[in-house]
Protein backbone atom coordinates (compact mmCIF):
# COMPACT_ATOMS: atom_id res chain seq x y z
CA UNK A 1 -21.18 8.90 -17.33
CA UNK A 2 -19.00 12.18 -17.11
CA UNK A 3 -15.54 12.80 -18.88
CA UNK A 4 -13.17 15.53 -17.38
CA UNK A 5 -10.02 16.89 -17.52
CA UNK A 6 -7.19 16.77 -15.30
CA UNK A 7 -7.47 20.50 -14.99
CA UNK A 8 -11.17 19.56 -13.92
CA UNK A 9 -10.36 16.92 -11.24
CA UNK A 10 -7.43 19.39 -10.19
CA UNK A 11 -9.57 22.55 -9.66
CA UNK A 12 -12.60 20.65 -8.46
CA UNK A 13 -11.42 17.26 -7.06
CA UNK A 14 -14.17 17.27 -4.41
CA UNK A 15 -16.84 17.94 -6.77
CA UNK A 16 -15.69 14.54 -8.71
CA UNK A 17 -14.75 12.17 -6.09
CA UNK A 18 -18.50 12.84 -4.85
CA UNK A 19 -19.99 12.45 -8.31
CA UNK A 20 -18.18 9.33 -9.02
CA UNK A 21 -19.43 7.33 -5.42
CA UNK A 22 -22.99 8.29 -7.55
CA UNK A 23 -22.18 7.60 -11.43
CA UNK A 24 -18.99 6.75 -13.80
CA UNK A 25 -16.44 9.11 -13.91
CA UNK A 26 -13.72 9.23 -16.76
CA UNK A 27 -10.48 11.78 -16.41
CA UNK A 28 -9.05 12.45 -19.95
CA UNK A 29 -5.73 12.06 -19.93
CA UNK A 30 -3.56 12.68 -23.35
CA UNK A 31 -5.01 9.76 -25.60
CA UNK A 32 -6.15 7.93 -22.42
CA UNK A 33 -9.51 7.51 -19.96
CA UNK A 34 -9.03 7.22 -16.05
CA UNK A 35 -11.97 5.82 -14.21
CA UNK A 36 -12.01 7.52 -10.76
CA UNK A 37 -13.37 4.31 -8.81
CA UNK A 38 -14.14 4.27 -5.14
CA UNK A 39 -14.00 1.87 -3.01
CA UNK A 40 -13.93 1.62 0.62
CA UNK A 41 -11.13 1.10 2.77
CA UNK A 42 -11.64 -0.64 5.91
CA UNK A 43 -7.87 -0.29 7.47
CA UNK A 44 -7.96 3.89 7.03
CA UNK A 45 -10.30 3.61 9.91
CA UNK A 46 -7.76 1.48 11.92
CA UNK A 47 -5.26 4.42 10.88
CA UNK A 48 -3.26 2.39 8.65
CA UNK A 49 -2.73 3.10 5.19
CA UNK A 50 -2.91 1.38 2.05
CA UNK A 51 -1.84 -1.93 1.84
CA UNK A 52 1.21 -1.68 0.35
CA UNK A 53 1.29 -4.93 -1.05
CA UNK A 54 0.91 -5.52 -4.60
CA UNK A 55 -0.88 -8.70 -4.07
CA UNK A 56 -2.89 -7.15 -1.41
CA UNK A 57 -1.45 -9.57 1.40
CA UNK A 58 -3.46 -9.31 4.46
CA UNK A 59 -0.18 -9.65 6.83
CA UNK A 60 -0.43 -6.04 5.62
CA UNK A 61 -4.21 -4.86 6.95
CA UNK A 62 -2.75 -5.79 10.44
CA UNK A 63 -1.69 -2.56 12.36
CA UNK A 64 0.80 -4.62 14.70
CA UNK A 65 2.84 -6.03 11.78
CA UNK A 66 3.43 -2.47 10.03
CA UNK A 67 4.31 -1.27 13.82
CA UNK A 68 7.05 -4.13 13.81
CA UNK A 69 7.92 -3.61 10.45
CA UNK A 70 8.82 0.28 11.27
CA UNK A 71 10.62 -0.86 14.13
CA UNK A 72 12.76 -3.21 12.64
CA UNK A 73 13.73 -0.71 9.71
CA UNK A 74 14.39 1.76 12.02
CA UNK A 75 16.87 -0.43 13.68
CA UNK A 76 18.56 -1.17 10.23
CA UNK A 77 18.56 2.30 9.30
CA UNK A 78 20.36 3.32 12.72
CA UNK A 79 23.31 0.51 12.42
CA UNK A 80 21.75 -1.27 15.24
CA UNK A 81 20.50 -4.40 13.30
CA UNK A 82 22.34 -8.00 13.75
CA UNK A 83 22.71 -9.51 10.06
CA UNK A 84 22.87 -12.86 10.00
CA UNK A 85 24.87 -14.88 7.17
CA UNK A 86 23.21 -18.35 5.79
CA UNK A 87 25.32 -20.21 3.50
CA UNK A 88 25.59 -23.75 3.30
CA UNK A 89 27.90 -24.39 6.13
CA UNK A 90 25.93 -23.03 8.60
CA UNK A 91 22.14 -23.58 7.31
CA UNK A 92 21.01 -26.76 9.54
CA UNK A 93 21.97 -24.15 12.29
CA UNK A 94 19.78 -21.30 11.30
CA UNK A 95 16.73 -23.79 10.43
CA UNK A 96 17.28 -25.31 13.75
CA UNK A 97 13.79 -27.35 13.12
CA UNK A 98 15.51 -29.07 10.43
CA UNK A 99 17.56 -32.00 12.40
C-alpha cells in the first residue's frame, strides 16, 4: 500500500495510475483517503465515454442511443423540437395502445 498527496498524484499522475493497476494506492486528501481504483472500461474502446448514468444503465454503453440522444438535444437546443402536451384530456390519444 502507498499514501500520496494530491501534489504527488498532480506532479506524477502517471507514475500512480501505473502503480495502483499493481498495488493499493491511497491520495491524502485534508482528513480524508482516496483509493485510486482501476478498472477497465469496455465502451472507451467503442469511443464512448463514461456511462453517464448513475445506476450504470446499459441503454447508456450503446453508441447508437448517445448518437440519438445528441441529436435530439441538438434539435431542442436549436428551437426545432415539437413538444407535446399530455394532460388528462388528451392522454388515451398519446398512449394510443391504450383503447
Amino acid at each position: 500500500m502507498t499514501i500520496i498527496n494530491t501534489t504527488d498524484l498532480t506532479s506524477n499522475p502517471k507514475k500512480y495510475f501505473d502503480l495502483a493497476g499493481a498495488e493499493q494506492v491511497l491520495v491524502r486528501h485534508g482528513r480524508k483517503l482516496v483509493e485510486l481504483v482501476i478498472k477497465e472500461n469496455k465502451t472507451l474502446q467503442k469511443a464512448v465515454p463514461l456511462n453517464p448514468s448513475p445506476s450504470n444503465d446499459p441503454y447508456f454503453d450503446n453508441p447508437e442511443n448517445i448518437k440519438e440522444l445528441n441529436r435530439r438535444i441538438a434539435l431542442i437546443e436549436s428551437n426545432q423540437a415539437e413538444f407535446i402536451t399530455v394532460d388528462k384530456n388528451n392522454i388515451d390519444e398519446f398512449f394510443s395502445w391504450k383503447k
